[in-house]
Structure formats: C-alpha cells, structure tokens
C-alpha atoms as a PDB file:
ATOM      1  CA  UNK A   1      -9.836  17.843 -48.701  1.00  0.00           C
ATOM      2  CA  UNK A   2     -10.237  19.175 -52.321  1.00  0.00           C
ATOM      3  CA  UNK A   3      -6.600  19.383 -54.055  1.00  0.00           C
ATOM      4  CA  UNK A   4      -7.963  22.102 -56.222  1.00  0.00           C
ATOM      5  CA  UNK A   5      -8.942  23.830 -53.147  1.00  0.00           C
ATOM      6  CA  UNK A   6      -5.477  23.842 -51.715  1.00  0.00           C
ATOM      7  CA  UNK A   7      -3.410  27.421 -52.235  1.00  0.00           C
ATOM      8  CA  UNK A   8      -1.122  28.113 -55.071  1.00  0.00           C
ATOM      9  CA  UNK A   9       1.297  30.538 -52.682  1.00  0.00           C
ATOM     10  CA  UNK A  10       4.324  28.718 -51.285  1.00  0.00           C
ATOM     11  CA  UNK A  11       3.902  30.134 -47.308  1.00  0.00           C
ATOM     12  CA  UNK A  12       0.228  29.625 -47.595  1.00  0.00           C
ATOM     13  CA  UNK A  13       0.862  26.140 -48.385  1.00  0.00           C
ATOM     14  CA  UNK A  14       3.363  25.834 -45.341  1.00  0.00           C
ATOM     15  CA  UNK A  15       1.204  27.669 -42.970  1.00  0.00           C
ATOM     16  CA  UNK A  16      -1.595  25.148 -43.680  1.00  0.00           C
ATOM     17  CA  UNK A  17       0.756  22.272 -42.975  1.00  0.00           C
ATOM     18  CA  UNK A  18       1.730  23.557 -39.572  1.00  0.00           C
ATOM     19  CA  UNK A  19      -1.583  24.220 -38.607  1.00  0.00           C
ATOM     20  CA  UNK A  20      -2.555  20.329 -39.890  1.00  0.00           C
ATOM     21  CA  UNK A  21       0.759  19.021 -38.077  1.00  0.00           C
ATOM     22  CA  UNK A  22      -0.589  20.814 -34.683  1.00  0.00           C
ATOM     23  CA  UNK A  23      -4.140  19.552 -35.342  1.00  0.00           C
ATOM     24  CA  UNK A  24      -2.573  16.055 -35.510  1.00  0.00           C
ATOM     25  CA  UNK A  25      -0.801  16.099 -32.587  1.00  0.00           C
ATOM     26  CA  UNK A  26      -3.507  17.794 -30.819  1.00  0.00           C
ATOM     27  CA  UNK A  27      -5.851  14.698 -31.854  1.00  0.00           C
ATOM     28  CA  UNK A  28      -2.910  11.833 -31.041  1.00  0.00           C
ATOM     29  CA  UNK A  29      -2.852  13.845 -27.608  1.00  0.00           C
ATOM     30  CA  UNK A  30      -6.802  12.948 -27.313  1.00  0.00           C
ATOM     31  CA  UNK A  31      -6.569   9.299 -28.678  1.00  0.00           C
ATOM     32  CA  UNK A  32      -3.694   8.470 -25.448  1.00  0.00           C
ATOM     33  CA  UNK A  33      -6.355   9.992 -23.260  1.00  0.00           C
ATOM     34  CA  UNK A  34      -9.109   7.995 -24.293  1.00  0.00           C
ATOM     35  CA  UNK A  35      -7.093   5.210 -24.757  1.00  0.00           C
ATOM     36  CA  UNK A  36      -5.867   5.459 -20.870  1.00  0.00           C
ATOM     37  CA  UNK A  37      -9.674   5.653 -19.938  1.00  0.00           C
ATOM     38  CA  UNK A  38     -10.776   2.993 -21.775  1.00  0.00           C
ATOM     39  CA  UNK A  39      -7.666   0.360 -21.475  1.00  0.00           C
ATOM     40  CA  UNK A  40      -6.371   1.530 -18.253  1.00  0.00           C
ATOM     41  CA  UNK A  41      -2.101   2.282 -17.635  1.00  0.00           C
ATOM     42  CA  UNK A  42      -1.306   0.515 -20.582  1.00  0.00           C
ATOM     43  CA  UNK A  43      -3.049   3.011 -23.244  1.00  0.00           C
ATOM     44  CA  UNK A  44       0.377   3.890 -24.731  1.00  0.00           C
ATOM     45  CA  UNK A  45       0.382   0.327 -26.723  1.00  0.00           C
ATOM     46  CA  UNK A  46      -1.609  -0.234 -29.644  1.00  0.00           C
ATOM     47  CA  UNK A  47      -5.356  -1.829 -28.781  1.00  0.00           C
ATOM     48  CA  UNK A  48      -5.361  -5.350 -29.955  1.00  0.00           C
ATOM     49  CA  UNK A  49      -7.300  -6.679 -32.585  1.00  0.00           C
ATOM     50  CA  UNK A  50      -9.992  -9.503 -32.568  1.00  0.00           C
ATOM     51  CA  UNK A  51      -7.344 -12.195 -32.978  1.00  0.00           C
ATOM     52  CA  UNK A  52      -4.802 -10.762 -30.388  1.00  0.00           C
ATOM     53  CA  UNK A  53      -7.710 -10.760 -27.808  1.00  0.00           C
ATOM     54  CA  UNK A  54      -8.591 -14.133 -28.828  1.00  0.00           C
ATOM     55  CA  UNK A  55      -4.798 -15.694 -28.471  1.00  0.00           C
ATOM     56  CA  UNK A  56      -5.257 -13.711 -24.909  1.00  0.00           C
ATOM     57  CA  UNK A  57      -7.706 -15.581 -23.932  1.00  0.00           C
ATOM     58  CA  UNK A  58      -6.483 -18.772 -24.735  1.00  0.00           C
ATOM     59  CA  UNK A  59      -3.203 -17.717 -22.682  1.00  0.00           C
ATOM     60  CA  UNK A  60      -5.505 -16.836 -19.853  1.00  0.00           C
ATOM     61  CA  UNK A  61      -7.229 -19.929 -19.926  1.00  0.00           C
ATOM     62  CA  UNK A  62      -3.870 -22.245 -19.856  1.00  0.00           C
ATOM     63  CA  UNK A  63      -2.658 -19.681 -17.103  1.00  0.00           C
ATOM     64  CA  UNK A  64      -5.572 -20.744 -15.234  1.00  0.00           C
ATOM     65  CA  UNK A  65      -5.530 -24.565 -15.514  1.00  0.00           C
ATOM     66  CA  UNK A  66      -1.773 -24.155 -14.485  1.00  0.00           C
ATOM     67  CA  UNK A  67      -2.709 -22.493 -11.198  1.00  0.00           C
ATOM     68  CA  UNK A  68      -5.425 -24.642 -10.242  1.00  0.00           C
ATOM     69  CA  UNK A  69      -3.735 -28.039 -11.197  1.00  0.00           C
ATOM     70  CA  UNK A  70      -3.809 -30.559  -8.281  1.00  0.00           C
ATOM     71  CA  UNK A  71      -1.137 -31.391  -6.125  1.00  0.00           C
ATOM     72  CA  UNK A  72       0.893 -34.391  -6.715  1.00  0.00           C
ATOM     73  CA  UNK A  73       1.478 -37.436  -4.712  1.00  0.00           C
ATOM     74  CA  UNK A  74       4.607 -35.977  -3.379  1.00  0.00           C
ATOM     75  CA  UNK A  75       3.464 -32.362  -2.547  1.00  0.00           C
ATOM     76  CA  UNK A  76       0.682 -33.749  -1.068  1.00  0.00           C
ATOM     77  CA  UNK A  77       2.486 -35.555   1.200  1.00  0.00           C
ATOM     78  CA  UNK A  78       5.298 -33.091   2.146  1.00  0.00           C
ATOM     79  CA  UNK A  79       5.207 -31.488   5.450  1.00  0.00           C
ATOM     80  CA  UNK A  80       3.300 -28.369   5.681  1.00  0.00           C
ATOM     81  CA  UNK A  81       6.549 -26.187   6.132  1.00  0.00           C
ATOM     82  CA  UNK A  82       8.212 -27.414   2.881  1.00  0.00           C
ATOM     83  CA  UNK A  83       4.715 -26.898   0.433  1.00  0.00           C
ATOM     84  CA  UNK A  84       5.161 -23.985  -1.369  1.00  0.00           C
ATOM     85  CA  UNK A  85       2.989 -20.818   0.345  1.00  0.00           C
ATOM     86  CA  UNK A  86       1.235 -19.233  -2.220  1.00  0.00           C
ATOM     87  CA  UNK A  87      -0.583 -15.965  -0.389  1.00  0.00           C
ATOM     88  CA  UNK A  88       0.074 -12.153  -0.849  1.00  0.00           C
ATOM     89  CA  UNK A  89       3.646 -10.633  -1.669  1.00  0.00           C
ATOM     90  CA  UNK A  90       4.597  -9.221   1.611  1.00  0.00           C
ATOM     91  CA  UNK A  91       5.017  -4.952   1.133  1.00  0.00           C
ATOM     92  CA  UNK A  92       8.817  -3.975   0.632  1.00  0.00           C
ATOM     93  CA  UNK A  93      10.500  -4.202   4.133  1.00  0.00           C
ATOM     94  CA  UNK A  94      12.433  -0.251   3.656  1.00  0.00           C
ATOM     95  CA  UNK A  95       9.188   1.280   3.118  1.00  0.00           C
ATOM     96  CA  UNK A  96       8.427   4.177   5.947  1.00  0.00           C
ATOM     97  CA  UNK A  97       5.996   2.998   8.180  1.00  0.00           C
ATOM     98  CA  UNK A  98       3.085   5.169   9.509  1.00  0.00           C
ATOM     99  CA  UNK A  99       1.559   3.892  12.529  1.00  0.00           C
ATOM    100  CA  UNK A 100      -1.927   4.488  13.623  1.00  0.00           C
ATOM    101  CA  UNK A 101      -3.241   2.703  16.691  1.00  0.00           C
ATOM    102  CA  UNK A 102      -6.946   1.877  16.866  1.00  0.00           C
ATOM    103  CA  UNK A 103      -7.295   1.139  20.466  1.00  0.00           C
ATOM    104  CA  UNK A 104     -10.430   0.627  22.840  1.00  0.00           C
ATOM    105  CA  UNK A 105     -11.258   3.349  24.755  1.00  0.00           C
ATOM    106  CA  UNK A 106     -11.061   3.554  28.764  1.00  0.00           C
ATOM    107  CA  UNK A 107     -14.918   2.474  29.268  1.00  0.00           C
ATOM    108  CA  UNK A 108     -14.448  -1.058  26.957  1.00  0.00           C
ATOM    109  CA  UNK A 109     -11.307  -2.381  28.781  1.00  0.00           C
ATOM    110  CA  UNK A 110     -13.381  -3.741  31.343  1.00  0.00           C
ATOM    111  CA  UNK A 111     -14.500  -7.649  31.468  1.00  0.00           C
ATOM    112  CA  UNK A 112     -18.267  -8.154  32.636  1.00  0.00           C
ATOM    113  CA  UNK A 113     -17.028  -9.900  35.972  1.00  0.00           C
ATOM    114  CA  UNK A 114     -15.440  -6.342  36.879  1.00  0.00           C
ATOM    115  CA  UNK A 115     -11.132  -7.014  36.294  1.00  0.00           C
ATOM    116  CA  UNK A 116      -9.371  -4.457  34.208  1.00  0.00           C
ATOM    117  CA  UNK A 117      -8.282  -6.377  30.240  1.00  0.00           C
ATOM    118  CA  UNK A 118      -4.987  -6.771  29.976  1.00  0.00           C
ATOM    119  CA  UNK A 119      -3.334  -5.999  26.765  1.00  0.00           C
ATOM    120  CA  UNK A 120      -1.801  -9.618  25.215  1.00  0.00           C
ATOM    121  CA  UNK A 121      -0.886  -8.668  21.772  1.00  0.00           C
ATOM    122  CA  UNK A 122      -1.981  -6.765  18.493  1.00  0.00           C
ATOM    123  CA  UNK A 123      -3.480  -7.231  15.597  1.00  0.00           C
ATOM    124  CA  UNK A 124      -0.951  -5.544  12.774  1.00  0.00           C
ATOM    125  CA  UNK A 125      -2.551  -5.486   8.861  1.00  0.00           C
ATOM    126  CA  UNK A 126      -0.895  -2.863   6.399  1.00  0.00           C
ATOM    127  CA  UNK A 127      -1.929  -1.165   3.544  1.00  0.00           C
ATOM    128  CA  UNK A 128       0.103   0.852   0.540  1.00  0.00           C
ATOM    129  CA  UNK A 129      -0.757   4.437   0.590  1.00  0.00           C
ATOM    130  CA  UNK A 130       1.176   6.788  -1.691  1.00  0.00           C
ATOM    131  CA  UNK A 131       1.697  10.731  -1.240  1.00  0.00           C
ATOM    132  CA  UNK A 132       0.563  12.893  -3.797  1.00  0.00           C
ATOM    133  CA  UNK A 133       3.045  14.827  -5.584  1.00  0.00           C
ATOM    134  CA  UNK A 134       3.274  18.806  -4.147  1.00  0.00           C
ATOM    135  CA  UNK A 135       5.203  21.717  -5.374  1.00  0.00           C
ATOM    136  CA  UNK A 136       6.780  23.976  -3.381  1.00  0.00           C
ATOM    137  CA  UNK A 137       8.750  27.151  -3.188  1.00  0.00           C
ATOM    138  CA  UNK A 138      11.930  27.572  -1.629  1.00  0.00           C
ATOM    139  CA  UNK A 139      12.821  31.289  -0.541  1.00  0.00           C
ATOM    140  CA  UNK A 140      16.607  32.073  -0.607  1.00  0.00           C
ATOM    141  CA  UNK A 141      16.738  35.014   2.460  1.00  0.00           C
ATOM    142  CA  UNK A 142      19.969  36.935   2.535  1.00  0.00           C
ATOM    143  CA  UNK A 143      19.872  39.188   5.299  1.00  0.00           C
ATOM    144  CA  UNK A 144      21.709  42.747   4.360  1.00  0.00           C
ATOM    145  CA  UNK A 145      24.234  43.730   6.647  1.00  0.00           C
ATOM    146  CA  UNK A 146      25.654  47.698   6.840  1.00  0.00           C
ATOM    147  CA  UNK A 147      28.308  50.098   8.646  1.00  0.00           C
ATOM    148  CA  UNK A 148      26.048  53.001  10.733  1.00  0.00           C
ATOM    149  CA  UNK A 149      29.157  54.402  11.375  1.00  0.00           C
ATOM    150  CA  UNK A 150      30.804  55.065   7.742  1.00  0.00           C
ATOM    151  CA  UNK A 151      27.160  55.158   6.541  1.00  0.00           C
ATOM    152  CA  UNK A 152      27.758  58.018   4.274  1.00  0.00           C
ATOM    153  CA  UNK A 153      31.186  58.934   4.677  1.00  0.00           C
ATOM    154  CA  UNK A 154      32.668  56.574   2.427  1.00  0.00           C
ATOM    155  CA  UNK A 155      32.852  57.648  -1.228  1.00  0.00           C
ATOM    156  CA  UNK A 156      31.693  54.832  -2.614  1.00  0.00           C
ATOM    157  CA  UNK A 157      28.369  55.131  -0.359  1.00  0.00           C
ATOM    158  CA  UNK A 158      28.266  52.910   3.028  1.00  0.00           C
ATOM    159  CA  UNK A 159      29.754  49.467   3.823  1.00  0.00           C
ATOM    160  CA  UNK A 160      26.864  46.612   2.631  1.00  0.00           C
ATOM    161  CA  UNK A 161      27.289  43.105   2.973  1.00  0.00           C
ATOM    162  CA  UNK A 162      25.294  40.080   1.898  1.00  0.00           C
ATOM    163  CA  UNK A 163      25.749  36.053   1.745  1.00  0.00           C
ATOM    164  CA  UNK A 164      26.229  34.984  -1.492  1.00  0.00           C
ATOM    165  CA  UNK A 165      23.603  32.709  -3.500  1.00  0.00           C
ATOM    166  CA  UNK A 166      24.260  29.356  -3.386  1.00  0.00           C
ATOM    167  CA  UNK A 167      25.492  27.757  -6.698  1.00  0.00           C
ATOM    168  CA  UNK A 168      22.761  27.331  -9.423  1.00  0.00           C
ATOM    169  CA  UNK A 169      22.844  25.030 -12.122  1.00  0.00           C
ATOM    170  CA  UNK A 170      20.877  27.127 -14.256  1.00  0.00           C
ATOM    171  CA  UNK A 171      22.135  30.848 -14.019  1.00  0.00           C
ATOM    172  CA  UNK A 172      19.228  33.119 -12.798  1.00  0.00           C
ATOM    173  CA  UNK A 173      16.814  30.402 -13.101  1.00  0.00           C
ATOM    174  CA  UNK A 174      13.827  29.901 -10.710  1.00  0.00           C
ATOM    175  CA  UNK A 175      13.908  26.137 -10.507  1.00  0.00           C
ATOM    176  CA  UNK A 176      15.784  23.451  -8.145  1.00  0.00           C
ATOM    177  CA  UNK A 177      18.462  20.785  -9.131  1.00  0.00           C
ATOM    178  CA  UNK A 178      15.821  18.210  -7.555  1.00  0.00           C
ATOM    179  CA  UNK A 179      12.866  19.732  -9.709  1.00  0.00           C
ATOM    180  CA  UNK A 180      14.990  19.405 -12.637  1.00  0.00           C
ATOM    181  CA  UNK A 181      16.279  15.749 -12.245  1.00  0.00           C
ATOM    182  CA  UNK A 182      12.516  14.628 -11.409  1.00  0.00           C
ATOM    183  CA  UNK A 183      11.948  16.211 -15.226  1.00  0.00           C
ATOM    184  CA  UNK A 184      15.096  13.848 -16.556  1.00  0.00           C
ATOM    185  CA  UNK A 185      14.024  10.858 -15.251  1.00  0.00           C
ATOM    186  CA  UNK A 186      10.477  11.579 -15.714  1.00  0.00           C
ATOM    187  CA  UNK A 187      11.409  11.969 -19.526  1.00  0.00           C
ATOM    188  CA  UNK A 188      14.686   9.976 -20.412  1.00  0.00           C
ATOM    189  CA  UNK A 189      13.879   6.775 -18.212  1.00  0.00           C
ATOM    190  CA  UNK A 190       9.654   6.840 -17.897  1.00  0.00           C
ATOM    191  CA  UNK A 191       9.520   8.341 -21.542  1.00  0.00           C
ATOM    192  CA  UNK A 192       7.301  10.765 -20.585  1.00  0.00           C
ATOM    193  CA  UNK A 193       7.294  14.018 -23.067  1.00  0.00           C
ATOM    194  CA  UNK A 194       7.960  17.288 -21.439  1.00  0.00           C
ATOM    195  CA  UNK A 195       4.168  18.399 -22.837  1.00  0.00           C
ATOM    196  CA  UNK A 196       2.681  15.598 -20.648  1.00  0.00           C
ATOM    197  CA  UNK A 197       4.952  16.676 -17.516  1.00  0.00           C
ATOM    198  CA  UNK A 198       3.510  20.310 -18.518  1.00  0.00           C
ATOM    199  CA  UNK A 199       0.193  19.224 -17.769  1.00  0.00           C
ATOM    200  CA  UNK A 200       0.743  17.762 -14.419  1.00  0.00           C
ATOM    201  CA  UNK A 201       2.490  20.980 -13.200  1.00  0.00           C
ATOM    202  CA  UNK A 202      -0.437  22.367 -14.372  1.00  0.00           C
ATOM    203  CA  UNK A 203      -2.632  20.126 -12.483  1.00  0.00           C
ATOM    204  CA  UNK A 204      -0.335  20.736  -9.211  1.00  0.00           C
ATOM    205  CA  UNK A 205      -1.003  24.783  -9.781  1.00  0.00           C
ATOM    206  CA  UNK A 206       2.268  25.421 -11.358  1.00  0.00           C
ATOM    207  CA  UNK A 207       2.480  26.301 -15.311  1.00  0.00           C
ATOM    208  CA  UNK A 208       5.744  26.837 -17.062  1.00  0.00           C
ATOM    209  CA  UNK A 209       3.967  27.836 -19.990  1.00  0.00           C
END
C-alpha cells in the first residue's frame, strides 16, 4: 500500500484500520483451516521448518532402533508370563458398552451329520465409536390452572395459577446451565475461542449469531 494514498481524515484513517484488523483475522481464521487440512489436529502449532523436520526424523529413526532392539540373554530366557506384552492398549474399562450380537441364523446351526451346534463360547472384539454432538430443545410446560366458579366475580378477574420456572442462571435467557458449562470448558480448558464454538453450533443447525 501507497503511504501517499492513505487518508489525511482522522476516522477515515481508523475506519481503514478496523476494516484491515478484520481482514487479518479473517485470513489467520483461513491459515488454521488449511493448516488443520494439511497437518492434521495439530494445525494450531507453527509448521516446522526444514531443520525441525530433519531433527524429527532423526528422533524417529532412534525411536525405531529402540523398539526393534533384540532381546537380551535374560529376557530371552524369562518365562513367557514375566516378558513384557507389548500389544494394543486395552479400551477404558467405564466406557458404556453397546452390544450387538452377530449370530448364525436357524438354517446354519446344523452339523452335516444332522445334530443341532451347540453354542461353546463367543468371539468378543470391540471397537471405539463416538456420538456426534446434537442440540436440543428443552420445553418448560406450565399447565394454567383457574377457579370456574369465581371466574368473573372476583375484582381482580378470576383465580389463575401456574408452577413457577425453575431457577435460571441467566435471567430470561434461552440457554441451559449444561449448554453453558460445555462453552466454559470448551473455551477456558480446550482454548477454543467462542468464534470457533460459533461455527460448530452453526454446523449442528443452531446460530447464536
């Protein structure tokens, strides 16, 4: 940009740095979406340069010769249940389980000499599955209750009675306390901004905006 094309009037000059300011964040907004396409989860941090990817490699490399280095004497020689069992992390015991059962049907539990199978055990692999996030609406119902008898005798109209609302943490607002500590955590312990968490309500069919 030309300096001597740059306005002499004070507010001009302030309303072009705003406008700049939201360009830039606009294009930093771009960068940490092309960054997460092209590097994967870990887009936020800086991409490494030539050297960094080098030193990577050589840490790779050692990694590797560290996991495939041979046994000694001794481990060799230790009974099979004191070797250490290197196979896959077993999934987090407290996790829900969902069950499905993938049984024969009728017509294939039958041997070819003619006897009914008889069921000696399973077969049990798992796999992680996660549940998309969903957004939903609660409806607070209070039924209206009224006098048919005073109805329009009293002077101040006829008797009407109604639950009260529930407490609300924000007065007259239209979200939950459980919507509103995902949006604390999401933001004060996974640093996500609130414009991000904007765009994923968006994505979900629900804009604050």
């Amino acid at each position: 940009m030309d300096i001597n094309s740059l306005p002499d009037d004070p507010a001009a000059l302030k309303a072009l740095i705003v406008d700049m300011a939201a360009e830039h964040q606009a294009l930093e907004q771009r960068l940490r979406l092309l960054n997460l396409i092209i590097y994967g989860p870990k887009s936020e941090k800086k991409p490494r340069t030539g050297q960094e990817q080098q030193l990577s490699l050589f840490d790779e490399a050692e990694q590797a010769v560290e996991e495939h280095k041979p046994q000694t004497f001794e481990e060799a020689c230790a009974p099979a249940s004191t070797r250490r069992k290197r196979g896959r992390r077993p999934n987090p015991a407290d996790l829900p389980r969902v069950e499905i059962i993938h049984d024969l049907p009728e017509s294939e539990k039958a041997c070819p000499c003619g006897a009914e199978l008889v069921r000696i055990g399973e077969e049990v692999s798992e796999k992680l599955d996660i549940v998309p996030a969903k957004i939903q609406v609660i409806r607070h119902i209070r039924p209206k209750y009224a006098c048919r008898t005073c109805e329009g005798v009293e002077a101040d109209g006829p008797t009407v009675k109604t639950a009260p609302m529930p407490p609300q943490i924000i007065p007259q607002g239209i979200v939950t306390p459980g919507l509103l500590a995902h949006v604390a955590v999401a933001k004060y312990a996974d640093a996500l901004p609130l414009y991000r968490q904007e765009d994923q309500f968006a994505r979900l069919g629900c804009g604050f905006r």
